[in-house]
Protein backbone atom coordinates (compact mmCIF):
# COMPACT_ATOMS: atom_id res chain seq x y z
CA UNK A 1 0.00 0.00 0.00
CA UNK A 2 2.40 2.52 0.66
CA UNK A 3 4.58 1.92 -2.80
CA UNK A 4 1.42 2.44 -3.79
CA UNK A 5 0.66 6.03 -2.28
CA UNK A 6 4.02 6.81 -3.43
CA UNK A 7 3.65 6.15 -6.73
CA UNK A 8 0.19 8.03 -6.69
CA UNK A 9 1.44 11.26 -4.82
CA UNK A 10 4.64 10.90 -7.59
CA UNK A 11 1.80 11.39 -9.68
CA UNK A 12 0.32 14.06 -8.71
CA UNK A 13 3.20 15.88 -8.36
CA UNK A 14 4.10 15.67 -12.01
CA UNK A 15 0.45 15.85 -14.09
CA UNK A 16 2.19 15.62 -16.97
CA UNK A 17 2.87 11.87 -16.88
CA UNK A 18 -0.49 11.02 -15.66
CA UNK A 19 -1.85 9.62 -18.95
CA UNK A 20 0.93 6.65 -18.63
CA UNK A 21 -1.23 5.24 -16.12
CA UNK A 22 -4.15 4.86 -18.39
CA UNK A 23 -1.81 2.96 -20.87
CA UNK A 24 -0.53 1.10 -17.81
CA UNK A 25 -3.78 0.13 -17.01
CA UNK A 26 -5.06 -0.96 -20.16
CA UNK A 27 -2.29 -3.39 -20.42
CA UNK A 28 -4.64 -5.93 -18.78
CA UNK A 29 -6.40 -6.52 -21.27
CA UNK A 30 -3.87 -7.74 -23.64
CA UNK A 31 -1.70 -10.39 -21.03
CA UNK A 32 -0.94 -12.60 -23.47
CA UNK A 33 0.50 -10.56 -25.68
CA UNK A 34 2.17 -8.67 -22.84
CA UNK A 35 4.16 -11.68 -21.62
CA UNK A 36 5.25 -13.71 -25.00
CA UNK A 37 9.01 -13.41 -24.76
CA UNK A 38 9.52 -17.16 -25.76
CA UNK A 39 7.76 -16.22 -29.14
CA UNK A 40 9.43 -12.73 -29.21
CA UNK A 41 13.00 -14.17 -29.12
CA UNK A 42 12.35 -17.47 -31.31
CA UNK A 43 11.78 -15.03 -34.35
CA UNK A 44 14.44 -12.73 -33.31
CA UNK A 45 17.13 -15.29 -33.62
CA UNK A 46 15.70 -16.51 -36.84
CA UNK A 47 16.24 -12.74 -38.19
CA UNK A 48 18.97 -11.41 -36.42
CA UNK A 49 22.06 -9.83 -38.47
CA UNK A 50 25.23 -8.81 -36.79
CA UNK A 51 26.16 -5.43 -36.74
CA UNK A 52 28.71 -5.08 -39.54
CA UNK A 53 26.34 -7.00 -41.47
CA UNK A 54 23.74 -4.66 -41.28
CA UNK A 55 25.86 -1.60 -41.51
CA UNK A 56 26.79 -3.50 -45.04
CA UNK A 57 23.37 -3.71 -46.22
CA UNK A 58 22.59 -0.47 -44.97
CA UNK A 59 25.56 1.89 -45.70
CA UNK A 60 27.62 -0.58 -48.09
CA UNK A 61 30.42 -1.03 -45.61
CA UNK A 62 31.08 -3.05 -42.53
CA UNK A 63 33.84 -0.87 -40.76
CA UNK A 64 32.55 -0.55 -37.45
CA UNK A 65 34.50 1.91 -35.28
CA UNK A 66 33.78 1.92 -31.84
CA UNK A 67 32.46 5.41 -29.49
CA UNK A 68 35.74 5.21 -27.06
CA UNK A 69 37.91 5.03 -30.41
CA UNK A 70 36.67 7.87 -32.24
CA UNK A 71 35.76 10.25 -29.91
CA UNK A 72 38.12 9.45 -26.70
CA UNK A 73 37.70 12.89 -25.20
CA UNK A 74 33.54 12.87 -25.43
CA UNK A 75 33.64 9.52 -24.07
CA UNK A 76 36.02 9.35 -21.16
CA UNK A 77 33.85 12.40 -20.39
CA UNK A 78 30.23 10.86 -20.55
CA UNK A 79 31.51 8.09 -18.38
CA UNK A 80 32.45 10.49 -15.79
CA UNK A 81 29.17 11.89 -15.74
CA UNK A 82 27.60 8.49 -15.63
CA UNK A 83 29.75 7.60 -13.11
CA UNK A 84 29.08 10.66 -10.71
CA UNK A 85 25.60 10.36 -11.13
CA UNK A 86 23.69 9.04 -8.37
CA UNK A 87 21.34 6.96 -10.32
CA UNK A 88 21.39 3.70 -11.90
CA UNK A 89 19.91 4.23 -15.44
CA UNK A 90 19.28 2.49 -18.95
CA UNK A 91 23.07 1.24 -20.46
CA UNK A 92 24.93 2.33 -23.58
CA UNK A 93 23.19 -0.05 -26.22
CA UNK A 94 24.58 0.07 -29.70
CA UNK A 95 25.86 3.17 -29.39
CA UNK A 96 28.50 3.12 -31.87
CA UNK A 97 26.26 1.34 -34.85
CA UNK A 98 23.52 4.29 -34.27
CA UNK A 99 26.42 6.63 -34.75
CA UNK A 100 27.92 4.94 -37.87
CA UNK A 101 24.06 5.27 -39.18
CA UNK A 102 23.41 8.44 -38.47
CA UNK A 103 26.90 9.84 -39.47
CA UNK A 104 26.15 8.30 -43.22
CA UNK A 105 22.59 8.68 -43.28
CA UNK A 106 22.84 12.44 -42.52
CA UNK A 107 19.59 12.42 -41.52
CA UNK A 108 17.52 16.03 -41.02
CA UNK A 109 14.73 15.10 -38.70
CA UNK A 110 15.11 11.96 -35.69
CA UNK A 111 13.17 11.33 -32.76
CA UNK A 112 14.15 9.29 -29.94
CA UNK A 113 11.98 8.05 -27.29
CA UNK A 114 13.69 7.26 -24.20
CA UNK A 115 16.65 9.00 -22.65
CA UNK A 116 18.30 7.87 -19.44
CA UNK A 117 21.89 9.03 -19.09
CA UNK A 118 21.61 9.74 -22.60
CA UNK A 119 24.03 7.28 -24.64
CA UNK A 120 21.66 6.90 -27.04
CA UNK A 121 21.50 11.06 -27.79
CA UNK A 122 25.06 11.46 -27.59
CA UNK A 123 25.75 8.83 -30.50
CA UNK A 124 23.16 10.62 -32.22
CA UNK A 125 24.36 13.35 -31.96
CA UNK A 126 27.37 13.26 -32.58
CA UNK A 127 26.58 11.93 -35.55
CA UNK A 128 24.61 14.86 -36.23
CA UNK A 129 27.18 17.28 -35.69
CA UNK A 130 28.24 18.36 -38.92
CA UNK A 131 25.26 18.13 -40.52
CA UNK A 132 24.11 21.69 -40.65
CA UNK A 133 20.50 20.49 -40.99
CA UNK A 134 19.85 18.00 -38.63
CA UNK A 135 17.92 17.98 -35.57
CA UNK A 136 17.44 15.75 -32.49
CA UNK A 137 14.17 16.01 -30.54
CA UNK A 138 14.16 13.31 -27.28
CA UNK A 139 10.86 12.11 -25.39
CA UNK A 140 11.59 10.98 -21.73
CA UNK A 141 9.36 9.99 -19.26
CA UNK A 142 12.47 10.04 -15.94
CA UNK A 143 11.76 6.52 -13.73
CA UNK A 144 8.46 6.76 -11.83
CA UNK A 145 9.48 7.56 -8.35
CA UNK A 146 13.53 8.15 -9.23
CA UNK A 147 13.44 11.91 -9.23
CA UNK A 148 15.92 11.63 -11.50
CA UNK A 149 15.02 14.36 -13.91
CA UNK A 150 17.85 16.95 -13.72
CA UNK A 151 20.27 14.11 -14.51
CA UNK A 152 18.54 12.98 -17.72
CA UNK A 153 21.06 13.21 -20.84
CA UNK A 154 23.36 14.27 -18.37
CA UNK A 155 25.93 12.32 -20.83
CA UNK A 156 25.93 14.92 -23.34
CA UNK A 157 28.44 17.51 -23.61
CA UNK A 158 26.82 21.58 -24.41
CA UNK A 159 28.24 22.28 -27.18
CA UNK A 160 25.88 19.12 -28.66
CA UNK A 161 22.57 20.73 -27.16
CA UNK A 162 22.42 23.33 -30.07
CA UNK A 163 20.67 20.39 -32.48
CA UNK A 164 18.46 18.96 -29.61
CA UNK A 165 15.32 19.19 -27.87
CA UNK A 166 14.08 17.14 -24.68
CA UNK A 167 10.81 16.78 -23.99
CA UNK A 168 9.91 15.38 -20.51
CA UNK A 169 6.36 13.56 -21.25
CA UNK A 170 4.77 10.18 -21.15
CA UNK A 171 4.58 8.97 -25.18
CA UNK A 172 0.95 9.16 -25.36
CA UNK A 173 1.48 12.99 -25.23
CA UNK A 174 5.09 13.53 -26.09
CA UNK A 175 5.29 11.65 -29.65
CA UNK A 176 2.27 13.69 -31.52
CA UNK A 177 4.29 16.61 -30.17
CA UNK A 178 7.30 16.15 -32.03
CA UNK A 179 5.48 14.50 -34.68
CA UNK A 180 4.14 18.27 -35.10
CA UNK A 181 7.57 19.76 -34.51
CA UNK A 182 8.54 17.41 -37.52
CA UNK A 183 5.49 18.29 -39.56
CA UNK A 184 5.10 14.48 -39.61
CA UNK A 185 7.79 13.29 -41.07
CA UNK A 186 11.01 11.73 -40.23
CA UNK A 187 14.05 10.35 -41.19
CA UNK A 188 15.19 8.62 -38.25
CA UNK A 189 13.32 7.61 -35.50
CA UNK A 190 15.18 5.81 -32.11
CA UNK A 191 12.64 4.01 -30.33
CA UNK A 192 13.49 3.40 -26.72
CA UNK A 193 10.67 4.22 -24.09
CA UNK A 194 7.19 2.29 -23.37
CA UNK A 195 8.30 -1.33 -24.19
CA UNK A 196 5.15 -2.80 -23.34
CA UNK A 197 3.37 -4.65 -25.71
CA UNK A 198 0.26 -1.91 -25.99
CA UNK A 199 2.83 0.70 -25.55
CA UNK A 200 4.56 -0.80 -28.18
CA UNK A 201 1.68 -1.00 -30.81
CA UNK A 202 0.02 2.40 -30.21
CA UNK A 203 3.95 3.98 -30.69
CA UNK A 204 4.33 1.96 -33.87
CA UNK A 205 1.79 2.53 -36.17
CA UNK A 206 2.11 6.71 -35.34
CA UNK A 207 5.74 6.30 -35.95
CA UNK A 208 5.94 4.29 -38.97
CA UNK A 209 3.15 6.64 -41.08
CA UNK A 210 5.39 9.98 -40.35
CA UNK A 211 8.39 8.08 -41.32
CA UNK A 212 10.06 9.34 -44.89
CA UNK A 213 10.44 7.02 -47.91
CA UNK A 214 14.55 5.26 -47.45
CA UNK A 215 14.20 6.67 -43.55
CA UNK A 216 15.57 4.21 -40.58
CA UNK A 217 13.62 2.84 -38.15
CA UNK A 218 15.42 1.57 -34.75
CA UNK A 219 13.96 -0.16 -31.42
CA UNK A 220 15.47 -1.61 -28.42
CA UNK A 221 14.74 -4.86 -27.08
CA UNK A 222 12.30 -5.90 -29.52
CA UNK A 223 12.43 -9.62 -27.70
CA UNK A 224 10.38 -8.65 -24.59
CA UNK A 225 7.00 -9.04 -26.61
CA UNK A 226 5.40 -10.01 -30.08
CA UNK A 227 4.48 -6.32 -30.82
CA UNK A 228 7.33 -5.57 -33.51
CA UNK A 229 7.11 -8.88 -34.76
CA UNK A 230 3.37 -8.17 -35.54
């Protein structure tokens, strides 16, 4: 009961995530589909590519230089800030293939759900940063009863925060929003927030219409339901 009250006064406190509990709630009615992770991660393995494979049949080449490599100084400074901050967050990911993507792709318009410490934002924008066009907006919703919202992105350096916008919402509200900062369409879109499987399918079918003809569409762990296998 009191986790409970917690969670409801956490609530209350910040209005703006409140419509995340209606999506939470609604997840009852698909249980099934919310817990299929055997089926999930059968057809992963039948699909999966390595990394330098896909950059191949993505970008035509399979040279995958590594974050730490390229950028020593950015990085030995992220980790600091990762390391002095005092909560435990979402990890790196494939930090270094979204860079390599975004770094060909040149991409003018990306979304990203899902921020953290910000690994994700910093490969992508870095990526980003000599393309004079593009543009980074980030939809977070911080850890339900964390408090943890002055340290989201807190990876990424200021000079990066010229090309990027955070928004602090739940995705019900905070992807139409930059879908109308983006005039509805996008070129890459980094899909890292509600991983539930109703989560999953409301986000997808938004996201895939505003997304541009040859654009690049990227979710993490697609294994915990059947939503992007559907």
């Amino acid at each position: 009961m009191i986790k409970k009250l917690k969670t409801f006064f956490w609530f209350i406190k910040k209005p703006q995530y409140i419509p995340q509990i209606v999506q939470v709630l609604k997840r009852n009615s698909n249980k099934d589909s919310e817990s299929s992770p055997t089926e999930s991660t059968t057809w992963c393995k039948k699909h999966v590519v390595a990394q330098k494979d896909a950059l191949n049949i993505l970008l035509g080449c399979s040279d995958l230089f590594e974050l730490p490599q390229l950028f020593p100084v950015d990085f030995k400074w992220a980790k600091n800030q990762e390391k002095e901050c005092p909560f435990t967050m979402g990890g790196e990911g494939a930090t270094s293939f979204l860079y390599h993507i975004v770094k060909s792709k040149r991409p003018n318009k990306v979304l990203e759900t899902g921020v953290a410490y910000g690994w994700s934002s910093l490969a992508i924008l870095l990526g980003l940063e000599n393309n004079e066009n593009g543009f980074l907006v980030s939809n977070d919703m911080p850890y339900i009863k964390m408090n943890n919202d002055e340290y989201v992105g807190c990876v990424i350096p200021d000079r990066l925060k010229q090309r990027w916008k955070l928004q602090r919402a739940a995705d019900v509200n905070g992807i139409p929003k930059a879908l109308e900062y983006f005039d509805n369409e996008l070129d890459l879109i980094h899909y890292d927030s509600d991983k539930s499987y109703r989560g999953r399918k409301w986000a997808h079918m938004k996201l895939w219409e505003s997304l541009n003809v040859n654009g690049i569409y990227m979710e993490d762990d697609i294994n915990d339901n059947i939503a992007f296998k559907q």
